[in-house]
PDB file of N, CA and C in Angstrom:
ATOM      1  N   UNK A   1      15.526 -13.547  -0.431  1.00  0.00           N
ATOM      2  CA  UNK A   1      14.696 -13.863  -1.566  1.00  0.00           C
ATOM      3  C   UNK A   1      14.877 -12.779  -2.621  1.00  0.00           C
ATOM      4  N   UNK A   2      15.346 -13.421  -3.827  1.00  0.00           N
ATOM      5  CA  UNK A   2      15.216 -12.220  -4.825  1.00  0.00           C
ATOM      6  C   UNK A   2      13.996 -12.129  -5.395  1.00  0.00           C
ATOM      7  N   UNK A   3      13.585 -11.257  -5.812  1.00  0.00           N
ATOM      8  CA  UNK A   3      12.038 -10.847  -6.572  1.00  0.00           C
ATOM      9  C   UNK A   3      12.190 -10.074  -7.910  1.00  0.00           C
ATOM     10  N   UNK A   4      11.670 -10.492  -8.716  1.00  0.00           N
ATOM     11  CA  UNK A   4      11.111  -9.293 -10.114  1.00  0.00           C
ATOM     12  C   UNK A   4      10.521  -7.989  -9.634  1.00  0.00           C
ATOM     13  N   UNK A   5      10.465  -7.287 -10.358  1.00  0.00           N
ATOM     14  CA  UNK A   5       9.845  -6.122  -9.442  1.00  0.00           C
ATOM     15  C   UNK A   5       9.459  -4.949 -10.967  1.00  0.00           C
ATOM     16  N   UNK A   6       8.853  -4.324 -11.131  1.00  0.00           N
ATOM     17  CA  UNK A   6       8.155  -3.689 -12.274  1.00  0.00           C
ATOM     18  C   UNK A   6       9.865  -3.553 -13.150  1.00  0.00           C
ATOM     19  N   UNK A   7       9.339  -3.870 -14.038  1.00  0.00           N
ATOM     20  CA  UNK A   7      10.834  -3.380 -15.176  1.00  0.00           C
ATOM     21  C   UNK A   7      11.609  -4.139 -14.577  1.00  0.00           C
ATOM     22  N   UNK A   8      13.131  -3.676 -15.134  1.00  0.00           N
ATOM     23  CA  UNK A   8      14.308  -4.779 -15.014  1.00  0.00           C
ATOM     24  C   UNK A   8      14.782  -4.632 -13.619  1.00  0.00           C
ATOM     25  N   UNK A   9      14.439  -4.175 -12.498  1.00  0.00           N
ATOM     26  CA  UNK A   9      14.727  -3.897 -11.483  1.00  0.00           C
ATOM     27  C   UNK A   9      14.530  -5.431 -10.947  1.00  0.00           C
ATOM     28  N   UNK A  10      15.571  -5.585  -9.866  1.00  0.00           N
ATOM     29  CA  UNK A  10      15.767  -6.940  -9.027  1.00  0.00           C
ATOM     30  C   UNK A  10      15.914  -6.512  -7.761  1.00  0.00           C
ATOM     31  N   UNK A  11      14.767  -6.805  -6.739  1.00  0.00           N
ATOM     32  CA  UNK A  11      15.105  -6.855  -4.853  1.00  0.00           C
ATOM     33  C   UNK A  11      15.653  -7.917  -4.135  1.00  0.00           C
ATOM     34  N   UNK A  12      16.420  -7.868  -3.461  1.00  0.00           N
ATOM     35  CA  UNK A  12      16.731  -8.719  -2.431  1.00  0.00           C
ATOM     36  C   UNK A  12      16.635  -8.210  -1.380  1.00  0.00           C
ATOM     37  N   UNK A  13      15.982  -8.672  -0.350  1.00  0.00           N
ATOM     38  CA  UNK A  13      15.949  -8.555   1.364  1.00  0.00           C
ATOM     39  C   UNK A  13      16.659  -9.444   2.361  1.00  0.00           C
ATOM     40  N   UNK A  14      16.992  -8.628   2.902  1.00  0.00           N
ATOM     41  CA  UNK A  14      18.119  -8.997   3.771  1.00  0.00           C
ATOM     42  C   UNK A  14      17.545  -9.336   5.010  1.00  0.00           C
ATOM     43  N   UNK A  15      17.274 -10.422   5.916  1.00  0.00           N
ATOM     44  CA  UNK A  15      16.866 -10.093   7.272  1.00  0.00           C
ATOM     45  C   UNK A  15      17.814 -10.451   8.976  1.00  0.00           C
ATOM     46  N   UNK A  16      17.766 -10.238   9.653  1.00  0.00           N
ATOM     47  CA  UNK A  16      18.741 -10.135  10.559  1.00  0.00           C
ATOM     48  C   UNK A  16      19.748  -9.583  10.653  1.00  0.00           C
ATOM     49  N   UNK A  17      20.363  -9.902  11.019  1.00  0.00           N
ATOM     50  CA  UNK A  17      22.139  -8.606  11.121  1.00  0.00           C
ATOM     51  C   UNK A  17      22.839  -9.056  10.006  1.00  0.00           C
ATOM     52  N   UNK A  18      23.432  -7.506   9.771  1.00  0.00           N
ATOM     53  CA  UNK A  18      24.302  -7.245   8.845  1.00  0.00           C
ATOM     54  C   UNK A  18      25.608  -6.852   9.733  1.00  0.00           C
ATOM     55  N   UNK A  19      26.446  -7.984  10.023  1.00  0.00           N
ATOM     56  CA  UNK A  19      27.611  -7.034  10.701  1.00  0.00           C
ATOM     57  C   UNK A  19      28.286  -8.067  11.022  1.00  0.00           C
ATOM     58  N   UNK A  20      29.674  -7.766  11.997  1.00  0.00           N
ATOM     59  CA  UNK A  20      31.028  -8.780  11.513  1.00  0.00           C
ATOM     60  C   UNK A  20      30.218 -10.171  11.861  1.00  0.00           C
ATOM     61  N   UNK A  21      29.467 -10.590  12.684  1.00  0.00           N
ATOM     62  CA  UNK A  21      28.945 -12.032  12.818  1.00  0.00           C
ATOM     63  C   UNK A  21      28.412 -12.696  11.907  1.00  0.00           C
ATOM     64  N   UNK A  22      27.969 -12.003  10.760  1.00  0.00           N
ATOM     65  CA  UNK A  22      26.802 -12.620   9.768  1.00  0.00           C
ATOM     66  C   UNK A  22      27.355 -12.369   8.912  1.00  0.00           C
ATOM     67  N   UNK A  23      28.584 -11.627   8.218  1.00  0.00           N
ATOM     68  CA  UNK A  23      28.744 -10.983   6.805  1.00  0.00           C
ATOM     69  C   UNK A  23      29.040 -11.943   6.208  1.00  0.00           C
ATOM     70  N   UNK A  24      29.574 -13.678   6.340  1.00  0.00           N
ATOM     71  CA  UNK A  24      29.650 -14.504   5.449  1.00  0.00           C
ATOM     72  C   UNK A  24      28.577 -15.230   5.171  1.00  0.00           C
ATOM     73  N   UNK A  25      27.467 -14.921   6.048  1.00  0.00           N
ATOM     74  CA  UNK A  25      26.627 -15.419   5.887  1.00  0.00           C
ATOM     75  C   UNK A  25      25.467 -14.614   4.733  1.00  0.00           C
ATOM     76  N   UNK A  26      25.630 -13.314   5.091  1.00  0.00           N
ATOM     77  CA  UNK A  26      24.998 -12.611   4.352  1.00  0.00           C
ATOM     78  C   UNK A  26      25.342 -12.677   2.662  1.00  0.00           C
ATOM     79  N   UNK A  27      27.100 -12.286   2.726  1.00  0.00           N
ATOM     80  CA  UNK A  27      27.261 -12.483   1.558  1.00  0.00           C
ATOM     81  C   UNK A  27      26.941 -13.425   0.442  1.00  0.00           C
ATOM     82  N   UNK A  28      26.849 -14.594   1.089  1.00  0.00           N
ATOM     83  CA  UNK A  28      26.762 -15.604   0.908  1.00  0.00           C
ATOM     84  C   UNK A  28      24.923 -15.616  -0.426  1.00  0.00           C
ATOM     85  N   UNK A  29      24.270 -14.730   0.555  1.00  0.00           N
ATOM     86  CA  UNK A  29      22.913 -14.562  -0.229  1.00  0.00           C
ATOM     87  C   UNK A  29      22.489 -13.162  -1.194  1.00  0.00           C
ATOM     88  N   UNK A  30      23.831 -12.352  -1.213  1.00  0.00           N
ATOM     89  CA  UNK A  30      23.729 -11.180  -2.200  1.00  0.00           C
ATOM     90  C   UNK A  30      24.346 -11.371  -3.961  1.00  0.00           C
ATOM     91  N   UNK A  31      24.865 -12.852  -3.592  1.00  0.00           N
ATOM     92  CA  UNK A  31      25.710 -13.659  -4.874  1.00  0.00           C
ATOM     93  C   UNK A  31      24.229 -13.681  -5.828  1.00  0.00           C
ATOM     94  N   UNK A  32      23.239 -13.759  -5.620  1.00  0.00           N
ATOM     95  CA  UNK A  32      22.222 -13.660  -6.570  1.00  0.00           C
ATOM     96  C   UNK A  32      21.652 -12.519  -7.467  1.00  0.00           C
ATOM     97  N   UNK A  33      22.412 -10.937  -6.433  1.00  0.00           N
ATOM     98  CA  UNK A  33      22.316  -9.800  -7.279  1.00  0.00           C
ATOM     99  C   UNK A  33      23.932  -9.748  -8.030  1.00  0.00           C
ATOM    100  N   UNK A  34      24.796 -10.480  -7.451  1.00  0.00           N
ATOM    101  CA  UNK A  34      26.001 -10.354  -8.658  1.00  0.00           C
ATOM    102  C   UNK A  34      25.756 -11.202  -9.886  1.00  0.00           C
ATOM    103  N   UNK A  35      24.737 -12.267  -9.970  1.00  0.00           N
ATOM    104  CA  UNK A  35      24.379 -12.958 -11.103  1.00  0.00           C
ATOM    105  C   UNK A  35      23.389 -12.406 -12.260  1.00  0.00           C
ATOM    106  N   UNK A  36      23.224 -10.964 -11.616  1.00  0.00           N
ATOM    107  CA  UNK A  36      22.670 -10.271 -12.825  1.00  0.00           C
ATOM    108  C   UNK A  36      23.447  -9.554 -13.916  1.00  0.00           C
ATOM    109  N   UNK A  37      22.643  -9.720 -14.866  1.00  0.00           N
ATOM    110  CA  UNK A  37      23.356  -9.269 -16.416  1.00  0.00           C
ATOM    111  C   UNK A  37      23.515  -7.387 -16.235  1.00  0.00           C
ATOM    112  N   UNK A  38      22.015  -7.289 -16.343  1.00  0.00           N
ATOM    113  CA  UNK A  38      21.434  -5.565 -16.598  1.00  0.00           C
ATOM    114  C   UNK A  38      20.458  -5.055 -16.028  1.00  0.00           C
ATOM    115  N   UNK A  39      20.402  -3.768 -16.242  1.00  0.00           N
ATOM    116  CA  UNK A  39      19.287  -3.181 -15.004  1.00  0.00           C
ATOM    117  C   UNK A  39      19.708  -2.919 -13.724  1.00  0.00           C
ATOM    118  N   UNK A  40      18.850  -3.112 -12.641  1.00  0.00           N
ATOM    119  CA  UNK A  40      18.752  -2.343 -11.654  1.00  0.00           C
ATOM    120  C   UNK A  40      18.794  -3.372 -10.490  1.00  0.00           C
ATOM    121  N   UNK A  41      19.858  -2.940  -9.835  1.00  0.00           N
ATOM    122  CA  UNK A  41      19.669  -4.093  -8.455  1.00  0.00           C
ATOM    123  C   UNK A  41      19.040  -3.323  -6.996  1.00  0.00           C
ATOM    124  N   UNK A  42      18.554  -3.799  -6.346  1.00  0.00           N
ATOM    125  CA  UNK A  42      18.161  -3.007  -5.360  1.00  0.00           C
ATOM    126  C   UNK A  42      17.971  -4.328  -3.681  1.00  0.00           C
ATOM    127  N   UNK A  43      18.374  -3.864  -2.647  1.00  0.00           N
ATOM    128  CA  UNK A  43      18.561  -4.288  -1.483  1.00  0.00           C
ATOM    129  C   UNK A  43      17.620  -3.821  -0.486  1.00  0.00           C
ATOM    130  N   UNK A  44      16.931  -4.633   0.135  1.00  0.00           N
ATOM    131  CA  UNK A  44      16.421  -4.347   0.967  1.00  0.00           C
ATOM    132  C   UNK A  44      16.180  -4.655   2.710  1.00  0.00           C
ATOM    133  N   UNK A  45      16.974  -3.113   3.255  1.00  0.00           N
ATOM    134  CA  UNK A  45      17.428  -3.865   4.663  1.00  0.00           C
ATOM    135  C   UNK A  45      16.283  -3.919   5.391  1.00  0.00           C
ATOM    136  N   UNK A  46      15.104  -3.303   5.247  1.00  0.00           N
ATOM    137  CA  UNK A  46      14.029  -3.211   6.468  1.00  0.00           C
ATOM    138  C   UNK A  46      13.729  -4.149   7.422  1.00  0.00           C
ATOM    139  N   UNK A  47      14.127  -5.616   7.104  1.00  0.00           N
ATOM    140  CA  UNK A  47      14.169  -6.272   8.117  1.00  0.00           C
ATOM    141  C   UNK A  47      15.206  -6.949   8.803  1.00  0.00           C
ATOM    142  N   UNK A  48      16.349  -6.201   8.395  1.00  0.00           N
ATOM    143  CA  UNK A  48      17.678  -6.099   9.163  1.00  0.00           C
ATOM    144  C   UNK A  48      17.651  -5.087  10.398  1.00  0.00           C
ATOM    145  N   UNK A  49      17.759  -6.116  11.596  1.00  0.00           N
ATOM    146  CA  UNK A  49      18.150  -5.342  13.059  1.00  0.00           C
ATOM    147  C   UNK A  49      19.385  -4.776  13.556  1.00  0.00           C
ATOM    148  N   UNK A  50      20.182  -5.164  12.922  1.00  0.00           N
ATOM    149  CA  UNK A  50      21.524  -4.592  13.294  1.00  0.00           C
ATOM    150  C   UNK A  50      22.363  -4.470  11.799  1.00  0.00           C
ATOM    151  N   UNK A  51      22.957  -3.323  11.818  1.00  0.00           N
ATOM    152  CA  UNK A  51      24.424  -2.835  10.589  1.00  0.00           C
ATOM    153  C   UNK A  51      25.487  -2.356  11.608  1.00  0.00           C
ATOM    154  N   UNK A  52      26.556  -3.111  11.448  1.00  0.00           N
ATOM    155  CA  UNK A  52      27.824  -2.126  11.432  1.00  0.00           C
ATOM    156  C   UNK A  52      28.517  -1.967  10.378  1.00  0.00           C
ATOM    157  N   UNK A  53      29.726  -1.493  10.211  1.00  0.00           N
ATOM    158  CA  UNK A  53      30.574  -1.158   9.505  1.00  0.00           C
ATOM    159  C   UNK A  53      31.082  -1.985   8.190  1.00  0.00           C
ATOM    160  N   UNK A  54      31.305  -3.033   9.039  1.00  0.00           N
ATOM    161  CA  UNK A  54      31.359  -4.214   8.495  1.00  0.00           C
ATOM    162  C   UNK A  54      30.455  -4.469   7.159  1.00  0.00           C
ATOM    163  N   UNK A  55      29.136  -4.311   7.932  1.00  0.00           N
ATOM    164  CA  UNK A  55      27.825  -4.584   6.566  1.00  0.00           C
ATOM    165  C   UNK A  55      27.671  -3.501   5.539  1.00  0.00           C
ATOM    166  N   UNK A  56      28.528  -2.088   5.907  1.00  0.00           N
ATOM    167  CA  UNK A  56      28.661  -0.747   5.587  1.00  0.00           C
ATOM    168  C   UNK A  56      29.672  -1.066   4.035  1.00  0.00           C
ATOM    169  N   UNK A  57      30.310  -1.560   4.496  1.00  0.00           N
ATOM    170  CA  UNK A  57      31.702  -2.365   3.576  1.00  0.00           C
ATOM    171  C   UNK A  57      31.086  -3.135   2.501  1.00  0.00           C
ATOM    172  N   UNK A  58      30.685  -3.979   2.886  1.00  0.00           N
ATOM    173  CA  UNK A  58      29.900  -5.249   2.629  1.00  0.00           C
ATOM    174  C   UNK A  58      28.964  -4.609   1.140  1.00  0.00           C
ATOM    175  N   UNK A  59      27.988  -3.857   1.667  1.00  0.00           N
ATOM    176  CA  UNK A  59      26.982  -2.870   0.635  1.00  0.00           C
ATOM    177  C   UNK A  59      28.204  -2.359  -0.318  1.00  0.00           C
ATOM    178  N   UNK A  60      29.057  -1.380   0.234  1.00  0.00           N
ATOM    179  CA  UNK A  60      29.998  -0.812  -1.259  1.00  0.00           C
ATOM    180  C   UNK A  60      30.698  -1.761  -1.581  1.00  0.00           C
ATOM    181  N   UNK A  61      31.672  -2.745  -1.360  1.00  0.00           N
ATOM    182  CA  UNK A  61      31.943  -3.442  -2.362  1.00  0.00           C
ATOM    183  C   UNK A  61      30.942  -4.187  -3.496  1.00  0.00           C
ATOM    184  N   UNK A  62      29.626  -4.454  -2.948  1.00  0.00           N
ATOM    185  CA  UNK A  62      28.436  -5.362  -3.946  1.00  0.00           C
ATOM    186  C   UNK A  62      28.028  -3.681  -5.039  1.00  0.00           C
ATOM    187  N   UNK A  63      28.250  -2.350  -4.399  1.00  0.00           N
ATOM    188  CA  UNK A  63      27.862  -1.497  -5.014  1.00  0.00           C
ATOM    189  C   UNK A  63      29.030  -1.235  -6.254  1.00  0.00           C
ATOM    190  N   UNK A  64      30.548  -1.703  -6.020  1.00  0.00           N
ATOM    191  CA  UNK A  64      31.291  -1.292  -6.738  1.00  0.00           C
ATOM    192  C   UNK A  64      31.371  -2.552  -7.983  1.00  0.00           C
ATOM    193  N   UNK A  65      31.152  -3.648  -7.510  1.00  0.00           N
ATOM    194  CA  UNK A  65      31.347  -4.791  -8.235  1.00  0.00           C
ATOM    195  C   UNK A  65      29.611  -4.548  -9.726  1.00  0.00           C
ATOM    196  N   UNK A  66      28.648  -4.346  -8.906  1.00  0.00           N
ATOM    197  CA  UNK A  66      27.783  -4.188  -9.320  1.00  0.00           C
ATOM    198  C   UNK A  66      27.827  -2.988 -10.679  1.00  0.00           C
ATOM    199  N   UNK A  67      28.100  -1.356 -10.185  1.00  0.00           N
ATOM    200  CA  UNK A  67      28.515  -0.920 -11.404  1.00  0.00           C
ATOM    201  C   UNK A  67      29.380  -0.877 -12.328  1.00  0.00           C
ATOM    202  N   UNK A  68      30.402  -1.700 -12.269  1.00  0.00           N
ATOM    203  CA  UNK A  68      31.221  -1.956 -13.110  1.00  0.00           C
ATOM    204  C   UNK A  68      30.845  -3.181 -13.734  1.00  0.00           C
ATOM    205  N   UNK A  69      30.043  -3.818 -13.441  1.00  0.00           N
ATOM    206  CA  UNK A  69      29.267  -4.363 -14.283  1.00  0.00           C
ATOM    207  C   UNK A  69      28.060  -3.584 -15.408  1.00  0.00           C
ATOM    208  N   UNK A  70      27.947  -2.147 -15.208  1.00  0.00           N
ATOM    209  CA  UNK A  70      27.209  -1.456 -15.681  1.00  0.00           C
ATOM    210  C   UNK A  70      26.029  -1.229 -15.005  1.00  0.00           C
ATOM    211  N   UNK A  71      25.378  -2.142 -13.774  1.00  0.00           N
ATOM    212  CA  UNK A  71      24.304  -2.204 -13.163  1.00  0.00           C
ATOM    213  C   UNK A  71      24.302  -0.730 -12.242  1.00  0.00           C
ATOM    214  N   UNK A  72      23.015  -0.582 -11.930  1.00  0.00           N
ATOM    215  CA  UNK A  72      22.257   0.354 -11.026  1.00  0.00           C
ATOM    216  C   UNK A  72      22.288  -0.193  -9.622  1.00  0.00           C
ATOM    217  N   UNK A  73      22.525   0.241  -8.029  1.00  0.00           N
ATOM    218  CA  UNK A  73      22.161  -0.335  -7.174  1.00  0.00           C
ATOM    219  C   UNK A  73      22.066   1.049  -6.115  1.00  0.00           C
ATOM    220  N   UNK A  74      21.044   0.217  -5.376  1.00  0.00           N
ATOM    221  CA  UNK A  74      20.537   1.226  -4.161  1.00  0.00           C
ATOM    222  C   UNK A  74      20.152   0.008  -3.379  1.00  0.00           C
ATOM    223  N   UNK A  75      20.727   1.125  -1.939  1.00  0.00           N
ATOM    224  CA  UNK A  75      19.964  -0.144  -1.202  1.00  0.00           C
ATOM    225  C   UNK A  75      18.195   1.301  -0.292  1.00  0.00           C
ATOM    226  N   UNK A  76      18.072   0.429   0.104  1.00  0.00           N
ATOM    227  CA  UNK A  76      16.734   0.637   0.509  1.00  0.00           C
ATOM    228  C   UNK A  76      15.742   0.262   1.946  1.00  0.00           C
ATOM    229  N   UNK A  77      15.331   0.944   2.900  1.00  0.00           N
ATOM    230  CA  UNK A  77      14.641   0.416   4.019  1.00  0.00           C
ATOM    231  C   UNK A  77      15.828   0.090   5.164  1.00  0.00           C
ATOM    232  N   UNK A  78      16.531   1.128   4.749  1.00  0.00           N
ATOM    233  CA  UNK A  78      17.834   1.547   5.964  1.00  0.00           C
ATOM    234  C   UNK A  78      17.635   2.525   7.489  1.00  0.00           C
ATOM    235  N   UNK A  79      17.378   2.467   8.567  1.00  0.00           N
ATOM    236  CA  UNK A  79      17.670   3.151   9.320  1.00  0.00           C
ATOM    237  C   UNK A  79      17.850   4.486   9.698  1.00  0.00           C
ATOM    238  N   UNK A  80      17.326   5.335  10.190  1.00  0.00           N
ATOM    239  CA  UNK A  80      17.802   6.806  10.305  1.00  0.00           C
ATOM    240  C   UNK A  80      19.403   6.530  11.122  1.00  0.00           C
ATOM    241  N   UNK A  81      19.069   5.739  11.973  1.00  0.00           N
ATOM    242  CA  UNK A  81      20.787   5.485  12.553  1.00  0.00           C
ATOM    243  C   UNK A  81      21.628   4.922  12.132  1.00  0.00           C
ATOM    244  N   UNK A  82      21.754   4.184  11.004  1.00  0.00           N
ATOM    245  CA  UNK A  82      22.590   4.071  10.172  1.00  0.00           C
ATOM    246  C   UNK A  82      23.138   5.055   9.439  1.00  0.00           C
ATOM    247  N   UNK A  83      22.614   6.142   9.163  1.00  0.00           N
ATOM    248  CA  UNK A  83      22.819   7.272   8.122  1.00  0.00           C
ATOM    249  C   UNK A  83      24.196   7.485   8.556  1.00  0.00           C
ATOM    250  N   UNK A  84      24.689   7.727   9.806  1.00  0.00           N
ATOM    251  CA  UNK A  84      25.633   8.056  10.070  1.00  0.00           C
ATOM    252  C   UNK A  84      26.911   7.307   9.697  1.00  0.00           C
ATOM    253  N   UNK A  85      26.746   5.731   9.547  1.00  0.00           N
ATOM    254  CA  UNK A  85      27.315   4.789   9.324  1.00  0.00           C
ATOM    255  C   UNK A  85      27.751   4.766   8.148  1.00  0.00           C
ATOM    256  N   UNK A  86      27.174   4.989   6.906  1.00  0.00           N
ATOM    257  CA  UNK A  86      26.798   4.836   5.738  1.00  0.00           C
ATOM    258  C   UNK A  86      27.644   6.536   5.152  1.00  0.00           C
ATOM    259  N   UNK A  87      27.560   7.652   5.893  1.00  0.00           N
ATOM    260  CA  UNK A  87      28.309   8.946   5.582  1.00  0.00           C
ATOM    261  C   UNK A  87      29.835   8.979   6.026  1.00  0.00           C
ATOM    262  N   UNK A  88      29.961   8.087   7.104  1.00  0.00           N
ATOM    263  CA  UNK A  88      31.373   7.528   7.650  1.00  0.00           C
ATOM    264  C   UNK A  88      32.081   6.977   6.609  1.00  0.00           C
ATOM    265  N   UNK A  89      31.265   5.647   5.879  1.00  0.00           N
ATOM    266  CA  UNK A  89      32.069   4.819   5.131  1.00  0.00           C
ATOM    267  C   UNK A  89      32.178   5.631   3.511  1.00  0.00           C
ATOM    268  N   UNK A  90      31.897   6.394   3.435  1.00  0.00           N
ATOM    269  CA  UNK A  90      31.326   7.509   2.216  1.00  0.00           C
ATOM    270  C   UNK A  90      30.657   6.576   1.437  1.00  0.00           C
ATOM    271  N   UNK A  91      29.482   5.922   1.944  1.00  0.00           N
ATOM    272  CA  UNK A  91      28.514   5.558   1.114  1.00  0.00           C
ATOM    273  C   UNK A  91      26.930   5.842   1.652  1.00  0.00           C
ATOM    274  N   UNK A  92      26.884   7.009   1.577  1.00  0.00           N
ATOM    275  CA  UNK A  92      25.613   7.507   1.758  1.00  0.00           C
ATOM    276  C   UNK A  92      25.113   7.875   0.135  1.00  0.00           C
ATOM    277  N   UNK A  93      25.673   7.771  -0.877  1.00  0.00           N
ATOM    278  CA  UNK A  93      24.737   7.569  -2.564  1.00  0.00           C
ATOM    279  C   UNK A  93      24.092   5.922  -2.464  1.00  0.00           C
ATOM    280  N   UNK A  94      24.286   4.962  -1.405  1.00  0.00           N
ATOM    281  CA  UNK A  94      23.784   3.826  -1.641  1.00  0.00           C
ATOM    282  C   UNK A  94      22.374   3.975  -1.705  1.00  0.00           C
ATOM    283  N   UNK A  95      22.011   5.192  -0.443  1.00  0.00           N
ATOM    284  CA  UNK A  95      20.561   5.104  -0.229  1.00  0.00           C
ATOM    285  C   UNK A  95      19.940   6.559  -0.666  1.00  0.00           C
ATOM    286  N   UNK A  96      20.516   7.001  -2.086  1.00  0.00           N
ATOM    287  CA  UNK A  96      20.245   8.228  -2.068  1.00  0.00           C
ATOM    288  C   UNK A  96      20.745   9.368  -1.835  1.00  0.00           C
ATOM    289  N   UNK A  97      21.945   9.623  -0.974  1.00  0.00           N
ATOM    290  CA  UNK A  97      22.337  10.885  -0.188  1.00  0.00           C
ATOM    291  C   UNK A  97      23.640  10.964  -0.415  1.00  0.00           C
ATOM    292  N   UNK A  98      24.198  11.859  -1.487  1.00  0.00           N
ATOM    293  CA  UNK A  98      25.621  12.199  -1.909  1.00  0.00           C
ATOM    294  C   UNK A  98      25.570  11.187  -3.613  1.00  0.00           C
ATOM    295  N   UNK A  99      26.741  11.142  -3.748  1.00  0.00           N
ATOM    296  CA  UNK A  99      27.266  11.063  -5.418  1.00  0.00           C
ATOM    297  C   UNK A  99      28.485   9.837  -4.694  1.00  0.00           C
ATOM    298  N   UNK A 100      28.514   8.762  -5.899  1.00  0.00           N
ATOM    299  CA  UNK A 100      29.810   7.734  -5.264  1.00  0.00           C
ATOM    300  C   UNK A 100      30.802   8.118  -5.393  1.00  0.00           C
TER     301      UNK A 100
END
């Protein structure tokens, strides 16, 4: 579900797994933050049970497509055990932690 959210900021939540079983499925529902013009996109995994690598991928390409569109993106409500996942794929600026 995407949502409005104070200012030009846009959420989407993600729920269930993020990883090689679901990523066409997932992708499939992040096509609504690539249909934004401007502002701020933002993701929200908190009710995602499983990430691998795969979904690791998945986040930086929507992160690379996204700022070169000029947009803002973070994702959000990630895992302490993912962190590791996310510093592997060198995308730990998704959630805050490092520079892209």
């Amino acid at each position: 579900m995407l949502r409005e959210t104070n200012g030009p900021a846009r959420t989407l939540s993600l729920e269930g797994n993020l990883n090689v079983f679901s990523i066409q499925r997932q992708w499939k529902r992040v096509q609504a933050l690539l249909a934004l013009e401007s502002g701020e996109a933002e993701l929200d995994l908190s009710l995602v049970s499983d990430l691998d690598e795969i979904g690791v991928q998945m986040l930086s390409t929507l992160d690379q497509v996204l700022r070169a569109k000029g947009l803002t993106f973070k994702v959000v409500g990630i895992q302490d055990a993912w962190k590791a996942s996310f510093a592997f794929m060198r995308a730990a600026h998704l959630h805050g932690e490092g520079e892209p």
